[in-house]
Protein backbone atom coordinates (compact mmCIF):
# COMPACT_ATOMS: atom_id res chain seq x y z
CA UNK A 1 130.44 131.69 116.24
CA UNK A 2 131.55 129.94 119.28
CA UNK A 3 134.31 126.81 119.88
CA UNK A 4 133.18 123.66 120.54
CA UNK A 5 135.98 122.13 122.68
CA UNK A 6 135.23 117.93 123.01
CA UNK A 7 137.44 115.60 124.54
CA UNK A 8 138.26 112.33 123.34
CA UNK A 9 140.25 108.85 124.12
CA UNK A 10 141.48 108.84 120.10
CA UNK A 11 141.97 111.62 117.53
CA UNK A 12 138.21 111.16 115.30
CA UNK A 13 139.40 110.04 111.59
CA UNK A 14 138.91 113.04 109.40
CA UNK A 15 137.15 111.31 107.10
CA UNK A 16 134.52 109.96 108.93
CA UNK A 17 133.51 113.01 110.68
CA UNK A 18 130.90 114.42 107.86
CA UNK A 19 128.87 111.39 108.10
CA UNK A 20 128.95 110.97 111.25
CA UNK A 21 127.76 115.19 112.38
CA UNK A 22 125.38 114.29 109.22
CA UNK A 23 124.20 111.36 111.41
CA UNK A 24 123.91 112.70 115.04
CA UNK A 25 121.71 115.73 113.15
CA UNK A 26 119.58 113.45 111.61
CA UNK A 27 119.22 111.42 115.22
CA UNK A 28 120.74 108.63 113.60
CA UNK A 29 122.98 105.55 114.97
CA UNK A 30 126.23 105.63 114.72
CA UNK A 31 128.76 103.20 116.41
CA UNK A 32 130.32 104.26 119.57
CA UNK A 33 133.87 106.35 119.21
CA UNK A 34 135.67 109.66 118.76
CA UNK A 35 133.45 110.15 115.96
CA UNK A 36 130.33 109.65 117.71
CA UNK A 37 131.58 112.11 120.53
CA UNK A 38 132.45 115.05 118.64
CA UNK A 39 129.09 114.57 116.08
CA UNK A 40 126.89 114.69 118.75
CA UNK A 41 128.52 117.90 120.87
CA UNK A 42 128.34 119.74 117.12
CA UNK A 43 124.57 118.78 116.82
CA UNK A 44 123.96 119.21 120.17
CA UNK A 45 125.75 123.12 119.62
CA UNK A 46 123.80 123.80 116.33
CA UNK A 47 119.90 122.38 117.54
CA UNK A 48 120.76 124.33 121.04
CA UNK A 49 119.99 121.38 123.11
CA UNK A 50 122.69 121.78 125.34
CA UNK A 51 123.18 118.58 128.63
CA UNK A 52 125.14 120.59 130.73
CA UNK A 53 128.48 120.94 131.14
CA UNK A 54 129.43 117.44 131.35
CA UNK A 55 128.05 117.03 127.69
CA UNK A 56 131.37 118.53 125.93
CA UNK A 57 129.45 120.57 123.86
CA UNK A 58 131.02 124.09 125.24
């Protein structure tokens, strides 16, 4: 198991941060924000489809 380390303007709202991984794994929408950010550098870290470093999945 590895760290994800993601940057972000605002701490994500714990509670929102289920839906929103559940989301970006699903390649569903979901509105712009620290939530968004961190969902899709933990799908992008569990499917293995990895941008390059810029993507703040590593």
């Amino acid at each position: 198991m590895t760290d994800i380390h993601v940057t972000v303007d605002a701490p994500p709202e714990p509670g929102l941060l289920r839906a929103a991984i559940e989301a970006a794994l699903a390649g569903r929408a979901w509105p712009d924000g620290p939530e968004a950010t961190v969902a899709r550098a933990v799908a992008e870290h569990v499917t293995g489809d990895h941008h390059g470093p810029g993507s703040g999945s590593c």
